[in-house]
N, C-alpha and C. Protein backbone atom coordinates (compact mmCIF):
# COMPACT_ATOMS: atom_id res chain seq x y z
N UNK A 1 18.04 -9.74 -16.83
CA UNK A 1 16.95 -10.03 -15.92
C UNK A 1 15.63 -9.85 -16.67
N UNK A 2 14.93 -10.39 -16.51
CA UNK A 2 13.26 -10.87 -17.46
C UNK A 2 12.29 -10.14 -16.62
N UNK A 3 11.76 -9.05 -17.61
CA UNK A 3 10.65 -7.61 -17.10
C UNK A 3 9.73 -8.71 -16.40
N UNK A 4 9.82 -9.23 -15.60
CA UNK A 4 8.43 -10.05 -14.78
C UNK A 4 8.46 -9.35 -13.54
N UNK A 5 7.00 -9.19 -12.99
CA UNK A 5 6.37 -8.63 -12.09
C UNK A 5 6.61 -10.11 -11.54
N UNK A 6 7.20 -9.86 -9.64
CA UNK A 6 7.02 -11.38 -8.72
C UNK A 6 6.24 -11.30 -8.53
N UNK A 7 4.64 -10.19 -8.34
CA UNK A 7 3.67 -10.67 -7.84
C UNK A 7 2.62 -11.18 -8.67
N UNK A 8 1.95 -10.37 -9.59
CA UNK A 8 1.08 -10.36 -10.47
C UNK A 8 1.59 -11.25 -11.75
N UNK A 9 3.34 -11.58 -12.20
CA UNK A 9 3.46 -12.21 -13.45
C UNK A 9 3.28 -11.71 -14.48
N UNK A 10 3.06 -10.37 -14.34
CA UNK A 10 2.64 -9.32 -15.65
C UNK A 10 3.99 -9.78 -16.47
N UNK A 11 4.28 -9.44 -17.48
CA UNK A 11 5.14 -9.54 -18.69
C UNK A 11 5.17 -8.63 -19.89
N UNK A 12 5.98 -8.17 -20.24
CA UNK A 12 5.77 -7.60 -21.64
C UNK A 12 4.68 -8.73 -22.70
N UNK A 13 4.13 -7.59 -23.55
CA UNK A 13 3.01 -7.98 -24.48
C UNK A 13 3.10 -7.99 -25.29
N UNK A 14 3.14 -8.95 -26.84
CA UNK A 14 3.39 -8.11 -28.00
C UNK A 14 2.22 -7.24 -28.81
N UNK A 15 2.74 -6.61 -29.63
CA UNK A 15 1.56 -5.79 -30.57
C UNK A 15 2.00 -4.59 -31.78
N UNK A 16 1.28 -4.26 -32.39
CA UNK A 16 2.03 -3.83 -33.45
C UNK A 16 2.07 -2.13 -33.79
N UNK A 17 2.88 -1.04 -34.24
CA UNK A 17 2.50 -0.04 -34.71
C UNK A 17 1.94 0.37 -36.07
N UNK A 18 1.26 0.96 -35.82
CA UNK A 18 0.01 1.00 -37.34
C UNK A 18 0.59 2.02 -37.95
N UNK A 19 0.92 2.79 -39.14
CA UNK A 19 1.13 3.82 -39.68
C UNK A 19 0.42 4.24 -40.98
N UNK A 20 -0.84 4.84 -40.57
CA UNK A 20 -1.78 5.36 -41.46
C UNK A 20 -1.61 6.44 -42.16
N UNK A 21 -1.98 6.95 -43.43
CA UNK A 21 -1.71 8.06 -44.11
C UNK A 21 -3.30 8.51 -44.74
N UNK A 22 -3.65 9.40 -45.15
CA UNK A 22 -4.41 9.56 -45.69
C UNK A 22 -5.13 10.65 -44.36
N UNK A 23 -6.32 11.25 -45.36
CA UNK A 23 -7.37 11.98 -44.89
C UNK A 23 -8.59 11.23 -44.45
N UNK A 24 -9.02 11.03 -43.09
CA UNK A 24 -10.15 10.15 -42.60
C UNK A 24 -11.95 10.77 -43.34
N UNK A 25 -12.11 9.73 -43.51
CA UNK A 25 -13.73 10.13 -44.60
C UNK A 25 -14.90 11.29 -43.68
N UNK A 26 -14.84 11.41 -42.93
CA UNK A 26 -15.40 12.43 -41.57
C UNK A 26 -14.73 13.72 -41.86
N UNK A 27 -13.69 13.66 -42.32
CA UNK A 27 -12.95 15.20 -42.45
C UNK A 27 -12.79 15.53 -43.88
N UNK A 28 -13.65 15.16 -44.82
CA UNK A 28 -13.27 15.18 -46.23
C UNK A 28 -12.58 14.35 -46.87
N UNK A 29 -11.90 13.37 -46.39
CA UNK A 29 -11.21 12.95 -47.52
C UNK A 29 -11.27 11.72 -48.40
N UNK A 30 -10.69 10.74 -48.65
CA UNK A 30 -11.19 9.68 -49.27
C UNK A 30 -10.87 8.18 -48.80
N UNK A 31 -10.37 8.38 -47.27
CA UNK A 31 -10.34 7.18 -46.25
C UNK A 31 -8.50 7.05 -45.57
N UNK A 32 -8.37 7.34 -44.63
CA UNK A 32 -7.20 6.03 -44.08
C UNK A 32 -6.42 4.83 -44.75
N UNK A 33 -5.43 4.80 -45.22
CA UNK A 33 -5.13 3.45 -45.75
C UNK A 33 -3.66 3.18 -44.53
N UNK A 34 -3.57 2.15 -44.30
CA UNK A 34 -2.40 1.72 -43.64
C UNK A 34 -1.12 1.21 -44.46
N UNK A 35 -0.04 2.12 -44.32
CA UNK A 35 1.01 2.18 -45.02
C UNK A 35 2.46 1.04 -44.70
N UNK A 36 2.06 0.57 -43.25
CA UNK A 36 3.25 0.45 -42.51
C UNK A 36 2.66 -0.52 -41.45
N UNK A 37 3.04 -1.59 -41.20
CA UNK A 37 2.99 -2.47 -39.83
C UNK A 37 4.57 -2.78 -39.12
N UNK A 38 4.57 -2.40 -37.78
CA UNK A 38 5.89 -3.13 -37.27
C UNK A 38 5.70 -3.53 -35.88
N UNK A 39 6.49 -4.43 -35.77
CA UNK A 39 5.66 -5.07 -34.09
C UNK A 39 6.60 -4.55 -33.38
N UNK A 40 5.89 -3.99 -32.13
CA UNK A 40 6.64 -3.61 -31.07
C UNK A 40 6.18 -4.53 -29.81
N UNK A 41 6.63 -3.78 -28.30
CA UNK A 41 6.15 -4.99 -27.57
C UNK A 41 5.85 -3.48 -26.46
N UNK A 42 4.85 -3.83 -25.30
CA UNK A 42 4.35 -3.14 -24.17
C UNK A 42 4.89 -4.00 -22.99
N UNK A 43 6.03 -2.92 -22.03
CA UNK A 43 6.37 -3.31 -21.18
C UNK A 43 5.16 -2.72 -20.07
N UNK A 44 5.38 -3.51 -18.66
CA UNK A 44 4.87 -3.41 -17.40
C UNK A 44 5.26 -2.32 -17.03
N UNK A 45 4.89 -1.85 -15.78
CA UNK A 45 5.71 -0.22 -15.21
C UNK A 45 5.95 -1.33 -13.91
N UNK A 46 7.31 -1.71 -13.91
CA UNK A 46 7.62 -2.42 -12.83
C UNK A 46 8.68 -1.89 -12.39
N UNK A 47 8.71 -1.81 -11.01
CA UNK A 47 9.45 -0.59 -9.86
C UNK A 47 10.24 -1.55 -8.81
N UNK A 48 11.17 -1.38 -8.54
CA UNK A 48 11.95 -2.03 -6.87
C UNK A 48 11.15 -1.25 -6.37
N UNK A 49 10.75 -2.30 -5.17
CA UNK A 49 10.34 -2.20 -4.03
C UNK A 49 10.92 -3.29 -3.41
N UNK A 50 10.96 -2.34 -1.48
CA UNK A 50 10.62 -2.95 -0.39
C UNK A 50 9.59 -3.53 0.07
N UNK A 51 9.58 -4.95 0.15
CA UNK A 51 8.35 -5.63 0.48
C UNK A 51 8.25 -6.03 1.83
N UNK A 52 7.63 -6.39 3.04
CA UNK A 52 7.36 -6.97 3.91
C UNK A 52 6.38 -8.57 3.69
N UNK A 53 7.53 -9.72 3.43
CA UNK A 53 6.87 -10.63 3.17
C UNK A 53 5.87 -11.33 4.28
N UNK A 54 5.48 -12.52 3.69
CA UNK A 54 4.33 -13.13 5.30
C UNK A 54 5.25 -13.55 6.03
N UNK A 55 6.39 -14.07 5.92
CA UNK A 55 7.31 -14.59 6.89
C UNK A 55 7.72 -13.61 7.58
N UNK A 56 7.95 -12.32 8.21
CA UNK A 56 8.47 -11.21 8.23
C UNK A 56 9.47 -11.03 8.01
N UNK A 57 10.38 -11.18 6.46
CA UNK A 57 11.39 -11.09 6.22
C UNK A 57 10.77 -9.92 4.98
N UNK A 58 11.77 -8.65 5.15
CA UNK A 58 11.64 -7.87 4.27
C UNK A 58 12.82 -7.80 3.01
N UNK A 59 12.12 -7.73 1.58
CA UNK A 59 13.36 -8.10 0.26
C UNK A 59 12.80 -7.27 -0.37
N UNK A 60 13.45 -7.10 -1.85
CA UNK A 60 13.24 -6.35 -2.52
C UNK A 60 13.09 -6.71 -3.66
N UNK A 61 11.59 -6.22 -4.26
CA UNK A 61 11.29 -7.20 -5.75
C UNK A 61 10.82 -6.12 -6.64
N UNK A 62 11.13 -6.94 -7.74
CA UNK A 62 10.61 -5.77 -9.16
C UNK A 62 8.52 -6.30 -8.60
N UNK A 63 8.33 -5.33 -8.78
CA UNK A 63 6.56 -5.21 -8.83
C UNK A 63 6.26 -4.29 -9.76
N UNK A 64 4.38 -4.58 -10.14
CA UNK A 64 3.90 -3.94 -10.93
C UNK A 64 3.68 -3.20 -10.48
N UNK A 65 2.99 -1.37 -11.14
CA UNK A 65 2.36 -0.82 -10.36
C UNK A 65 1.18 -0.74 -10.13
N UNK A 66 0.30 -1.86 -11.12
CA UNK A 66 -0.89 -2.35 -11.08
C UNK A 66 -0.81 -3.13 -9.82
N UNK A 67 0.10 -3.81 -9.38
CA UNK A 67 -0.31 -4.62 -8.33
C UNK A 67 -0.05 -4.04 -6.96
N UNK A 68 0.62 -2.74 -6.95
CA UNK A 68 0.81 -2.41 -5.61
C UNK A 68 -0.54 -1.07 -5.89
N UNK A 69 -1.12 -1.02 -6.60
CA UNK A 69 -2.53 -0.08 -6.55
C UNK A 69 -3.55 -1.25 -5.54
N UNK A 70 -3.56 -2.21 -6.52
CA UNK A 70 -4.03 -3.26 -6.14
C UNK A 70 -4.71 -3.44 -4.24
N UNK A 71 -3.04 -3.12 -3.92
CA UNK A 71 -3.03 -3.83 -2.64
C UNK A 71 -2.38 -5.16 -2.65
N UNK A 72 -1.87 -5.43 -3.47
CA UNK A 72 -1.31 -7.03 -3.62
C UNK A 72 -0.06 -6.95 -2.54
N UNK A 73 0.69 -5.98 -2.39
CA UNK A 73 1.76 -5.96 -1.73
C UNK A 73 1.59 -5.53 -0.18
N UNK A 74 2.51 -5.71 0.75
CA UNK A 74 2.85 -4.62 1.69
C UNK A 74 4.27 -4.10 2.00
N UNK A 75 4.50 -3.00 1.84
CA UNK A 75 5.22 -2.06 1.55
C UNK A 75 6.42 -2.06 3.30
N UNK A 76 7.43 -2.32 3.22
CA UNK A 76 8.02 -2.16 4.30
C UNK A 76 8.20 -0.96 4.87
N UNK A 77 8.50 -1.10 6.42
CA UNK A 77 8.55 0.41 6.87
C UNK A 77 9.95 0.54 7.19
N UNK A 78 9.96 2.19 6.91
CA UNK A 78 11.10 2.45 6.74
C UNK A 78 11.88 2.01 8.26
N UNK A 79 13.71 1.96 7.58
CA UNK A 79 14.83 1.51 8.67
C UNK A 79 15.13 2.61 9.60
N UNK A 80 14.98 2.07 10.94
CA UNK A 80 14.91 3.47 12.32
C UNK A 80 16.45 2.94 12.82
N UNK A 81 17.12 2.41 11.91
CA UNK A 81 18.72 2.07 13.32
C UNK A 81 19.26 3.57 13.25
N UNK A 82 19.55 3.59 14.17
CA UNK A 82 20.89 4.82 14.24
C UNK A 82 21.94 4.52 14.60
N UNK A 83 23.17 4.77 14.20
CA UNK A 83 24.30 4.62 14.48
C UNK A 83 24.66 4.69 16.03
N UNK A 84 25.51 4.15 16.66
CA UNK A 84 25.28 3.90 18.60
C UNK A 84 26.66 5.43 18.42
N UNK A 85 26.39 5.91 19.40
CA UNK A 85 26.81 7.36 19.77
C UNK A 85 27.93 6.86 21.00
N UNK A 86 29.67 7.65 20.37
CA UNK A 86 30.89 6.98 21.30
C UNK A 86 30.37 7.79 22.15
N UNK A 87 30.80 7.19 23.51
CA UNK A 87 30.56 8.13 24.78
C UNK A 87 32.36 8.81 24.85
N UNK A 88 32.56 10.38 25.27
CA UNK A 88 33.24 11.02 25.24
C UNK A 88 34.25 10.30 26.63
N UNK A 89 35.23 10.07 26.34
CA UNK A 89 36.35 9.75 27.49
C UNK A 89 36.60 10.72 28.07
C-alpha cells in the first residue's frame, strides 16, 4: 500500500544524509568537510482514522497529521450500539 495521505496527497520526499567530519571554524578548527552522501527519503506521519465523510458514510483512511491539525477532516463519533439484552424466561 503507497504512504499517501487521501486527503492532503502528502507522500514521502526524497533527500539526502550528510556526514560531516571535522572541527567547525567557530570552535577552533580548520572547517567541516563532508565525508559521505546517501539518499534517504521522509515519510508523512500518516495514521488510520475514522472519518465522517460529506455523504454521511463513515470509512477509514490513512491521513496526515498535518491535515487533521489542519481541520481538513471530520473525525467520526464514536459507535453507541449495545448489544440487545435476552429477556429472562
Amino acid at each position: 500500500m503507497a504512504r499517501i495521505c487521501e486527503i492532503s496527497g502528502k507522500r514521502p520526499i526524497k533527500g539526502n544524509h550528510i556526514w560531516r567530519s571535522g572541527k567547525a571554524k567557530k570552535k577552533g578548527g580548520i572547517g567541516m568537510h563532508v565525508t559521505a552522501i546517501t539518499k534517504r527519503r521522509f515519510f508523512p506521519n500518516l495514521q488510520k482514522v475514522r472519518v465522517l465523510l460529506p455523504n454521511g458514510q463513515v470509512k477509514r483512511i490513512r491521513v496526515a497529521v498535518k491535515a487533521m491539525k489542519k481541520g481538513l477532516i471530520t473525525k467520526a463519533p464514536p459507535r453507541n450500539w449495545k448489544k440487545p439484552v435476552a429477556k429472562a424466561a
